[in-house]
N, C-alpha and C. Protein backbone atom coordinates (compact mmCIF):
# COMPACT_ATOMS: atom_id res chain seq x y z
N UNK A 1 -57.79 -24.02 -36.91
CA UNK A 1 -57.27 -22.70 -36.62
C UNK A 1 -56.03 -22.84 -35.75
N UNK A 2 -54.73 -22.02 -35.72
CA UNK A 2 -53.47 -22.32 -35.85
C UNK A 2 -53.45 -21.16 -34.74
N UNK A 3 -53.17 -20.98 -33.42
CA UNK A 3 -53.18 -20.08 -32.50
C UNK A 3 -51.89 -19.97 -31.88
N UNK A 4 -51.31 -18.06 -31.81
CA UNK A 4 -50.13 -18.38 -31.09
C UNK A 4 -50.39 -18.38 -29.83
N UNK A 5 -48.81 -18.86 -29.37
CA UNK A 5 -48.78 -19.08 -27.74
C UNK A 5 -48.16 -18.20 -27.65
N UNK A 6 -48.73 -17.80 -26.29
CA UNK A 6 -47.76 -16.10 -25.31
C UNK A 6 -46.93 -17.11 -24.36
N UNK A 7 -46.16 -16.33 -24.16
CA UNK A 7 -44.88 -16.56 -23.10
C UNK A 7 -44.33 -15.38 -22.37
N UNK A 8 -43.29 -15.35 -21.69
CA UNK A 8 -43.26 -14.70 -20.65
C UNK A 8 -41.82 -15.14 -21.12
N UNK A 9 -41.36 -13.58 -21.19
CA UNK A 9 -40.00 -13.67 -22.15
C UNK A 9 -39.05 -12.56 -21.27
N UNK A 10 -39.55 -12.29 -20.24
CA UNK A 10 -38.71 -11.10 -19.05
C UNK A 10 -39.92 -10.87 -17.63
N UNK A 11 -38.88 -10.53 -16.91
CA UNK A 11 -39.91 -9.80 -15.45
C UNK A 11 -38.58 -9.14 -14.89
N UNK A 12 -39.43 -8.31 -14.09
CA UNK A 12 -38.73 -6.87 -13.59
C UNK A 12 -39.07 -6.70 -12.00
N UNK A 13 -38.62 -6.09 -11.10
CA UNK A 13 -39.40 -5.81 -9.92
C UNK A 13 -38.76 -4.60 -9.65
N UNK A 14 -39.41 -3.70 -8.41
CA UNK A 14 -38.80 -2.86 -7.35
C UNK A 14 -39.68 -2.93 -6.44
N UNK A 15 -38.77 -3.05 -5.30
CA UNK A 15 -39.66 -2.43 -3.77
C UNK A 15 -39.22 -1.20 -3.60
N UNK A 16 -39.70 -0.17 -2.48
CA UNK A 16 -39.43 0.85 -2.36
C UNK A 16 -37.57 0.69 -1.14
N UNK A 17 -37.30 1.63 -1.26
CA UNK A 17 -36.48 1.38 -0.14
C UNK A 17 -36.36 1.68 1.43
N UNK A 18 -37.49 1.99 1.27
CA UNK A 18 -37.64 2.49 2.90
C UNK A 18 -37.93 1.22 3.69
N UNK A 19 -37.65 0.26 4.71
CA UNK A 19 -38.11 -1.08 5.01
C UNK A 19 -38.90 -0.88 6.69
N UNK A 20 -39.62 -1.73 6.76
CA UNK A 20 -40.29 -1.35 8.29
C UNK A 20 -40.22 -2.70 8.76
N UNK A 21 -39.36 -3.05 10.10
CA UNK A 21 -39.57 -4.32 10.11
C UNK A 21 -40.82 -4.43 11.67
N UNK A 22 -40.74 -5.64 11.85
CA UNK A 22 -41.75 -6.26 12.70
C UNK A 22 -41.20 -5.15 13.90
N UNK A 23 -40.37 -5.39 13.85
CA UNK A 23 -39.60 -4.86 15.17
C UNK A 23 -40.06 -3.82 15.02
N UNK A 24 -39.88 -2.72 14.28
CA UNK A 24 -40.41 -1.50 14.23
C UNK A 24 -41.77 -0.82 14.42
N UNK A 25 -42.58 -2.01 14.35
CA UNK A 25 -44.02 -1.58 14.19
C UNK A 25 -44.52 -1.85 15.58
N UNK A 26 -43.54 -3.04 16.68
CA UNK A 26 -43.61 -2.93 17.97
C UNK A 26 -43.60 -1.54 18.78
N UNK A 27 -42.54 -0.61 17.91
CA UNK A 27 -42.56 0.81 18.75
C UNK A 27 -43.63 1.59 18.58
N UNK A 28 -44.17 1.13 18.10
CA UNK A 28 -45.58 1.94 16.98
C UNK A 28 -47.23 1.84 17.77
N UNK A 29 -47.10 0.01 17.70
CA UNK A 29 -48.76 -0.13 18.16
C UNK A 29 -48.43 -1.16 18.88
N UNK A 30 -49.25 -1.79 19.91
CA UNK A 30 -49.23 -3.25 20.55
C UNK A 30 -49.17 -4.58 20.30
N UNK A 31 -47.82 -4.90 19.40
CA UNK A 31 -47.96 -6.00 18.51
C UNK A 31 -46.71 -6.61 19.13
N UNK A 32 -46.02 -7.70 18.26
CA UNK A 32 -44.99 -8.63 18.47
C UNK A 32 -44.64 -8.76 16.96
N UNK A 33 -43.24 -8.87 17.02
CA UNK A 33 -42.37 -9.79 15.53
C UNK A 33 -43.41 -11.13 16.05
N UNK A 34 -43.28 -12.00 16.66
CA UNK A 34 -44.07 -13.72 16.76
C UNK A 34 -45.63 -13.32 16.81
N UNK A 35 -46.20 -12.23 16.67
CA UNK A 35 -47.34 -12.18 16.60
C UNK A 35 -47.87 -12.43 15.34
N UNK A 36 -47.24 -11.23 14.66
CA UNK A 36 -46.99 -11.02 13.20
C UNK A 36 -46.88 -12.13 12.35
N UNK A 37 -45.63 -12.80 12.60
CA UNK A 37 -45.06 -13.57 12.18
C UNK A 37 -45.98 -15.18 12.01
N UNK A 38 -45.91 -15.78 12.98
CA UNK A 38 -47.54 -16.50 13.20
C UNK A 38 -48.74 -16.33 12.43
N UNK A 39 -49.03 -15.53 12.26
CA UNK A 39 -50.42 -14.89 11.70
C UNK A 39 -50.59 -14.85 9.72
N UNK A 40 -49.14 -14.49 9.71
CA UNK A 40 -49.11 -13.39 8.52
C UNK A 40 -47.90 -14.09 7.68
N UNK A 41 -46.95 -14.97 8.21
CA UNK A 41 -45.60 -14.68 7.86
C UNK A 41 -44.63 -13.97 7.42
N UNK A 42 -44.75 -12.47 8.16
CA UNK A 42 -44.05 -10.97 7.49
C UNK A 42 -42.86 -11.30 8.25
N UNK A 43 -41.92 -10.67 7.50
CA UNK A 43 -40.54 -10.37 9.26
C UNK A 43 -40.77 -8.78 8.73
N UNK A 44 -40.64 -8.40 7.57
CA UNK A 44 -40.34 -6.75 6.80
C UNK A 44 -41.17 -6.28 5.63
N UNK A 45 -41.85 -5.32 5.57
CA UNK A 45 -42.65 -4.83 4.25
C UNK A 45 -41.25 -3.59 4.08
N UNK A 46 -41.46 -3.28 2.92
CA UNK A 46 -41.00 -2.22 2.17
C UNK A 46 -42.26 -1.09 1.81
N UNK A 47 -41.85 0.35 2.16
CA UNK A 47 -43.01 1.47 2.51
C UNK A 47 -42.02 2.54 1.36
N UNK A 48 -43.14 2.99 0.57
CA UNK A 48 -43.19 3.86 -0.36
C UNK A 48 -42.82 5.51 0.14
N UNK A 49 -41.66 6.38 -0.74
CA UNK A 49 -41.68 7.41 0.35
C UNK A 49 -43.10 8.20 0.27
N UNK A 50 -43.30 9.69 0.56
CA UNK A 50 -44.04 10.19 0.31
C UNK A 50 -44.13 11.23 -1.10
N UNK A 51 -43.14 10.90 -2.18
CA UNK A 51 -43.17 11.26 -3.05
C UNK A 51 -42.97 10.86 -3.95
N UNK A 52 -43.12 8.49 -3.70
CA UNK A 52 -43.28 7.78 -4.98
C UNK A 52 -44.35 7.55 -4.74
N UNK A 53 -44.84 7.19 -6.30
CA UNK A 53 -45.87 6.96 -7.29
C UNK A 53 -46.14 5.62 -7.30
N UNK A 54 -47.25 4.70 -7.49
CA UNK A 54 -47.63 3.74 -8.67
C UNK A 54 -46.92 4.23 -9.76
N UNK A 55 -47.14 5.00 -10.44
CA UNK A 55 -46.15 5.29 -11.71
C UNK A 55 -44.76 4.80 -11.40
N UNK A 56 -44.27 5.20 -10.11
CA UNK A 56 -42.63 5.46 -10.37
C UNK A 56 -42.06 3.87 -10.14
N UNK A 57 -42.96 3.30 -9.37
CA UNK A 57 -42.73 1.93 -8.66
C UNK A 57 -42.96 1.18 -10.16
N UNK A 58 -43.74 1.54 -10.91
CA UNK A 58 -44.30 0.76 -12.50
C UNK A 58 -42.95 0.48 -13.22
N UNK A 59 -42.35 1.94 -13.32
CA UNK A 59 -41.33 2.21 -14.46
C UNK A 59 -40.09 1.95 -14.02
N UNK A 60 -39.58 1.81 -12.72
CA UNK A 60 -38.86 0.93 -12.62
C UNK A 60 -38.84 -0.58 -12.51
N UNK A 61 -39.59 -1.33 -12.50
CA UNK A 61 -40.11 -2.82 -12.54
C UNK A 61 -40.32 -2.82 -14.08
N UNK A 62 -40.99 -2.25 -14.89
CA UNK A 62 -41.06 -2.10 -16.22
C UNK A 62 -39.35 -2.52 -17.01
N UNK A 63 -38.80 -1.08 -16.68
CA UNK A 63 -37.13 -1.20 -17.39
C UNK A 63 -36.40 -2.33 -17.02
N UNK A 64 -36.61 -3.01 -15.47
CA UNK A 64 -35.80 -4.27 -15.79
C UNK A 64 -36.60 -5.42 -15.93
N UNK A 65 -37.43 -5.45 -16.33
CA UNK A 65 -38.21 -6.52 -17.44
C UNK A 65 -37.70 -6.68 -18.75
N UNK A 66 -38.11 -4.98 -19.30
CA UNK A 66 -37.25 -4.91 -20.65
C UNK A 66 -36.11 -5.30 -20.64
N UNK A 67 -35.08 -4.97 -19.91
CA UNK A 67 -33.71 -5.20 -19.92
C UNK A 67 -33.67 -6.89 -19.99
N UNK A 68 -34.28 -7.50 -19.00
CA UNK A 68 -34.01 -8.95 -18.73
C UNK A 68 -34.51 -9.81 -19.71
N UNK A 69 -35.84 -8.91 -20.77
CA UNK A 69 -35.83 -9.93 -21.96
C UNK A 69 -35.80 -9.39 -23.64
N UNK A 70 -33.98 -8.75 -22.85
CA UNK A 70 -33.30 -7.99 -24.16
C UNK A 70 -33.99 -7.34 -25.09
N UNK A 71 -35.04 -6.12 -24.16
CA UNK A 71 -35.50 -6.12 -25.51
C UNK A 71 -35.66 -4.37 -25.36
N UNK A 72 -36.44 -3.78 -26.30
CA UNK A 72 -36.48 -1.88 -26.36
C UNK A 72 -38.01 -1.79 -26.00
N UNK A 73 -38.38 -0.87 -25.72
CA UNK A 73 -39.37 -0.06 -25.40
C UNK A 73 -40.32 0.21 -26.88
N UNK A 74 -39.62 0.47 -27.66
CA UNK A 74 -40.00 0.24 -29.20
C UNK A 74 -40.84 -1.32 -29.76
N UNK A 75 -40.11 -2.18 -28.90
CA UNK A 75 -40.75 -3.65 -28.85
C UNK A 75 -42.14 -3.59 -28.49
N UNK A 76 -42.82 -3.15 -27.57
CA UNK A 76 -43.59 -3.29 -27.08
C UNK A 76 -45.58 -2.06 -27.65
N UNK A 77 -46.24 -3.28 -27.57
CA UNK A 77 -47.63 -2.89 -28.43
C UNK A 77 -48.54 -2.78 -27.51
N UNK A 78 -48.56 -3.14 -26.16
CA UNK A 78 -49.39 -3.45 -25.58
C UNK A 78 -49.55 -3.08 -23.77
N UNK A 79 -49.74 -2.29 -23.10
CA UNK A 79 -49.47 -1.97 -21.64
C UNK A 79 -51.04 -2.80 -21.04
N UNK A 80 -50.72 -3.34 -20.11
CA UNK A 80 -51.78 -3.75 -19.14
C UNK A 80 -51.29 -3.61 -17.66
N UNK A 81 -51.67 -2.75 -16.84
CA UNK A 81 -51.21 -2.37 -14.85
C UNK A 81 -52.18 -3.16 -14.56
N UNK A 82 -51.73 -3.67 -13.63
CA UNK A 82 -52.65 -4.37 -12.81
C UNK A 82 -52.59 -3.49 -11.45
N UNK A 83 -53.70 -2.98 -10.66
CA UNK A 83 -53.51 -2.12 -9.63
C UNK A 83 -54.72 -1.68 -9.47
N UNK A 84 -54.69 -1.79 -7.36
CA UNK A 84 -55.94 -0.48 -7.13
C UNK A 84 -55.58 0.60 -5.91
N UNK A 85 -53.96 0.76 -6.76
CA UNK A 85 -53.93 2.35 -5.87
C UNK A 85 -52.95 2.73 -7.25
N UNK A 86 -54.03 3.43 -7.87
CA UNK A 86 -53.51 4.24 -8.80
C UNK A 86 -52.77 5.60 -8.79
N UNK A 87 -51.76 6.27 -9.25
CA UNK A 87 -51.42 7.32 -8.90
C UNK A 87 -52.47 8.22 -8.83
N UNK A 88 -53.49 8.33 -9.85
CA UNK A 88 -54.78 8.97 -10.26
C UNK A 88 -55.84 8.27 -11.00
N UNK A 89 -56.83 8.73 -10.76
CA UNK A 89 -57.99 7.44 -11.48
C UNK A 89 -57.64 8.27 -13.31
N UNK A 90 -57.37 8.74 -13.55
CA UNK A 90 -56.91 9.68 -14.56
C UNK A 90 -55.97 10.72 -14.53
N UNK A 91 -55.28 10.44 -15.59
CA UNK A 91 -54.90 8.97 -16.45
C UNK A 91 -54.50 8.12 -15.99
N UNK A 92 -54.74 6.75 -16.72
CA UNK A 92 -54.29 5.75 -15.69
C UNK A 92 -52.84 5.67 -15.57
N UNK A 93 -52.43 4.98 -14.91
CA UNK A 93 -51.10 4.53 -14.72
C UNK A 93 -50.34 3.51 -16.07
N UNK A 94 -51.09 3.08 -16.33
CA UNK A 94 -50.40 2.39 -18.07
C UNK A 94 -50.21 3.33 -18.82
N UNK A 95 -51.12 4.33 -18.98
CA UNK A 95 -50.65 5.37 -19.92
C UNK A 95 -49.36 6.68 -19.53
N UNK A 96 -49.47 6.51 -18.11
CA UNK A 96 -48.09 7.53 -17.51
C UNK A 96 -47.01 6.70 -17.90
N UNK A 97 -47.07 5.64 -17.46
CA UNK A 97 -45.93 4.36 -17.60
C UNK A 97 -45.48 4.61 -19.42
N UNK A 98 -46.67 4.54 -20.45
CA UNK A 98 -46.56 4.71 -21.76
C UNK A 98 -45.42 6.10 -22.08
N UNK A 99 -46.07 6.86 -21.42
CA UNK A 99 -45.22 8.50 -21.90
C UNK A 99 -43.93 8.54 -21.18
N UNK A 100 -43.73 7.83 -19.83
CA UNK A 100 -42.80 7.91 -19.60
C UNK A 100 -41.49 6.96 -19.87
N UNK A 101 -41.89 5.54 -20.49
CA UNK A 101 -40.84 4.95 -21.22
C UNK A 101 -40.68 5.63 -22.47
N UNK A 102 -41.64 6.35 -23.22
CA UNK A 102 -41.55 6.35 -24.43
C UNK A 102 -41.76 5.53 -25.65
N UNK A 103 -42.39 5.07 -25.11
CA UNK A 103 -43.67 3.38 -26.10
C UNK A 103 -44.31 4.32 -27.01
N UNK A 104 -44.29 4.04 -28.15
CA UNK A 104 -45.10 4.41 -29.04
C UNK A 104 -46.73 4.04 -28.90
N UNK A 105 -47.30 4.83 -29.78
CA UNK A 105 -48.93 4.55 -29.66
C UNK A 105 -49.27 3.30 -29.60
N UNK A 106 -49.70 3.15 -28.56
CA UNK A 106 -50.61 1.40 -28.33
C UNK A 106 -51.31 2.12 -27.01
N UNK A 107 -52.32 0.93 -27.30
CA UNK A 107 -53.32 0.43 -26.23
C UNK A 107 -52.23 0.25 -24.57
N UNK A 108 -53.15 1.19 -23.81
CA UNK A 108 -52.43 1.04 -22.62
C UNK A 108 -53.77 1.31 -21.42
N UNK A 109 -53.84 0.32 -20.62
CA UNK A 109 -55.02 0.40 -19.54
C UNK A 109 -54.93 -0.06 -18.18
N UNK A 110 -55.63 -0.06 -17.25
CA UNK A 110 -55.15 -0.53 -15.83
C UNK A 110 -56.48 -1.09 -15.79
N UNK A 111 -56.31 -2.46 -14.99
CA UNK A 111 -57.28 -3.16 -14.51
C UNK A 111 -57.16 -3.54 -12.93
N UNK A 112 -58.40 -2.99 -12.49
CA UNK A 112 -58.57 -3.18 -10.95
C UNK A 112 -59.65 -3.88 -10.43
N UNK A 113 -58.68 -5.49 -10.01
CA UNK A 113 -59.24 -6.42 -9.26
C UNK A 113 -58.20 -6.85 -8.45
N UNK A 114 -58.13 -5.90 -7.38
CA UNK A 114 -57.38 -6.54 -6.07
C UNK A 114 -56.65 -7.41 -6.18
N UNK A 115 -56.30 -9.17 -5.71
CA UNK A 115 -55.95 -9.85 -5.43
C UNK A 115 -55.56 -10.58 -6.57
N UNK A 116 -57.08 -10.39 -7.38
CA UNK A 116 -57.06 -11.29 -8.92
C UNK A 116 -56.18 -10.28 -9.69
N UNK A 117 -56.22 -9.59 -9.67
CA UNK A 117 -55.95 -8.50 -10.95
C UNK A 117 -54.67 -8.83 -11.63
N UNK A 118 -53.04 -9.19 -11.56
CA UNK A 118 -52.03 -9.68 -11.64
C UNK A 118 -52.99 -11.14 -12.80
N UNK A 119 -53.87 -11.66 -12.43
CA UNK A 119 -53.87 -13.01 -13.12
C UNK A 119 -54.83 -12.91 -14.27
N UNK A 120 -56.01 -11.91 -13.87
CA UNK A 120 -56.90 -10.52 -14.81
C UNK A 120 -56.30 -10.72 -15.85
N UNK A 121 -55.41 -9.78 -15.30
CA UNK A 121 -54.77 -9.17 -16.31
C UNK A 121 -53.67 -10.04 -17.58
N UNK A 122 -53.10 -10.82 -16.90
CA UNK A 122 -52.56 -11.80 -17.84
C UNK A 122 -53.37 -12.49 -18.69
N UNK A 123 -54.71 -12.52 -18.45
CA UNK A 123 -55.61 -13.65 -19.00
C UNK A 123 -55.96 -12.36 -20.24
N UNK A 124 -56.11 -11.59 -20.06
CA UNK A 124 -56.41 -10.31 -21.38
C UNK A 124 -55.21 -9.99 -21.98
N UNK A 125 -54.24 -10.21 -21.56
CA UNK A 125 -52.80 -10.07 -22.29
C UNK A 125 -52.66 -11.37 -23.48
N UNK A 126 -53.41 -12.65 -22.53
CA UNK A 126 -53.34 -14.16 -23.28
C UNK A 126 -54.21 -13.73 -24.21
N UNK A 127 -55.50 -13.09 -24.25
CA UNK A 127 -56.43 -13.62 -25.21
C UNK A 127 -55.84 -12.36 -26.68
N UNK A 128 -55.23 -11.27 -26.40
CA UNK A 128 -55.03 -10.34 -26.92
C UNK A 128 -53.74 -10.88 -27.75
N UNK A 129 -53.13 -11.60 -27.73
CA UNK A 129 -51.95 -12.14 -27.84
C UNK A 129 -51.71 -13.50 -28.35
N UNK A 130 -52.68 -14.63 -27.65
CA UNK A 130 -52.43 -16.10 -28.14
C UNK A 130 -53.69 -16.95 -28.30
N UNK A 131 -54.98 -15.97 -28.16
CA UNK A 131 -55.85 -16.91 -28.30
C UNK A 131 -56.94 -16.44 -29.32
N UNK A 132 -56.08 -15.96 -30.74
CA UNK A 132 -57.02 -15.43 -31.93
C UNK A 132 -56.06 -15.96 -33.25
N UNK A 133 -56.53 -16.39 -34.28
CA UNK A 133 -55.44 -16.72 -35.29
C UNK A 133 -54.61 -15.75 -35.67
N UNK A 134 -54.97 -14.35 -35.74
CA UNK A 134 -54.38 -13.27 -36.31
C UNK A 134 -54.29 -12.17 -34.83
N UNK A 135 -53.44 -12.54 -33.94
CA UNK A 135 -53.35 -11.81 -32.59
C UNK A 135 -53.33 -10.39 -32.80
N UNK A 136 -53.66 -9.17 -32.29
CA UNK A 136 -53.56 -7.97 -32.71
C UNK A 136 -52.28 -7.24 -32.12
N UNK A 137 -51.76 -8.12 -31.17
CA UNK A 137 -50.29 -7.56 -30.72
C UNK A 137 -49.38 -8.84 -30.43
N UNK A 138 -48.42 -8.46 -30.33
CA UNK A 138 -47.27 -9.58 -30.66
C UNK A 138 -46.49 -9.33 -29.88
N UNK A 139 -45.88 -7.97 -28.93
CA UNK A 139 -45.78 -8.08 -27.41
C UNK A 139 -46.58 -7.38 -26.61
N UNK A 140 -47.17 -7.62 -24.98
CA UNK A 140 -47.75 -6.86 -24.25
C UNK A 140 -46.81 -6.98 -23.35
N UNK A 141 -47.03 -5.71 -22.11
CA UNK A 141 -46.08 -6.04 -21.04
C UNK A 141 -47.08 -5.49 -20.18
N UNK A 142 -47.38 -6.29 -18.84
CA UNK A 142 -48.01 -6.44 -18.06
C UNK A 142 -47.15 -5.96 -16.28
N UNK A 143 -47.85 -5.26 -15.62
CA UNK A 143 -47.55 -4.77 -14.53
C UNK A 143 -48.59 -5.46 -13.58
N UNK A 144 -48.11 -5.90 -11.94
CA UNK A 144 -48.97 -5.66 -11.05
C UNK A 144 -48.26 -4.64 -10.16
N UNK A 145 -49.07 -3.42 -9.58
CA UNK A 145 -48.25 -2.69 -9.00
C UNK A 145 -49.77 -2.59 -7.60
N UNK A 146 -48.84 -1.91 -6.26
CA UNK A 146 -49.77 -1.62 -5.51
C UNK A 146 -49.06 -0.99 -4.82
N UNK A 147 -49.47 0.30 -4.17
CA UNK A 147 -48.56 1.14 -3.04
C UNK A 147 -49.75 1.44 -2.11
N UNK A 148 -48.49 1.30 -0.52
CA UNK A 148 -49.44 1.47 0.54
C UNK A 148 -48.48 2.40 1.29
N UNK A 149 -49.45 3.16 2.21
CA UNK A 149 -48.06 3.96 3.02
C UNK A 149 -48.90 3.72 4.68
N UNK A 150 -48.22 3.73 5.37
CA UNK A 150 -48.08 3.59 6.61
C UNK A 150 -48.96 2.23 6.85
């Protein structure tokens, strides 16, 4: 049996733009930048405003994926989010992400396992994709997204 291989043919990102650095969180609570820093290795997180989405953070990381592996929105058969702060537990966020690129009908779902979920999720993108003789999709595009605020 003759199996294709998946690859990884684009990636995309966005942070939000609001930035909080170490320094900042000193004015806040009883901490240190070398506390932090030591512990954690942060100097700066990037903080979501209060009127982005998981969705919105998706669909821009989404478009420059597409863009970076030349390809259309039309290309694509397959949505998998990886995430567990969904905009809403319904609908998920693959399927907002779906209506709002404008992907035609396919399979679109979010899988939530924390830490794993990003690698989850690739491993169901692999088996959906490269580990059947007759794969049922031929591209997926895969998200890990997570938003936190304060």
């Amino acid at each position: 049996m003759k199996c294709v291989q998946s690859y990884l043919s684009g990636t995309g990102s966005y942070l939000p733009t609001n930035v909080v650095t170490n320094t900042d969180l000193e004015q806040r609570i009883d901490t240190s930048d070398e506390w932090i820093v030591a512990r954690t290795g942060i100097h700066q997180r990037h903080i979501a405003s209060e009127n982005e989405t998981t969705t919105d953070l998706a669909e821009k990381a989404a478009l420059r994926a597409i863009a970076d592996a030349s390809l259309s929105v039309g290309d694509i058969d397959l949505i998998i989010v990886a995430t567990t702060t969904p905009t809403h537990t319904f609908p998920s966020v693959a399927t907002d992400l779906q209506c709002r690129l404008g992907v035609p009908v396919c399979p679109a779902f979010d899988i939530q396992a924390v830490c794993a979920g990003f690698v989850y999720a690739l491993d169901c993108q692999n088996f959906s994709i490269g580990k059947i003789e007759i794969p049922a999709f031929s591209l997926a595009m895969e998200l890990g997204q997570w938003l936190y605020r304060q």
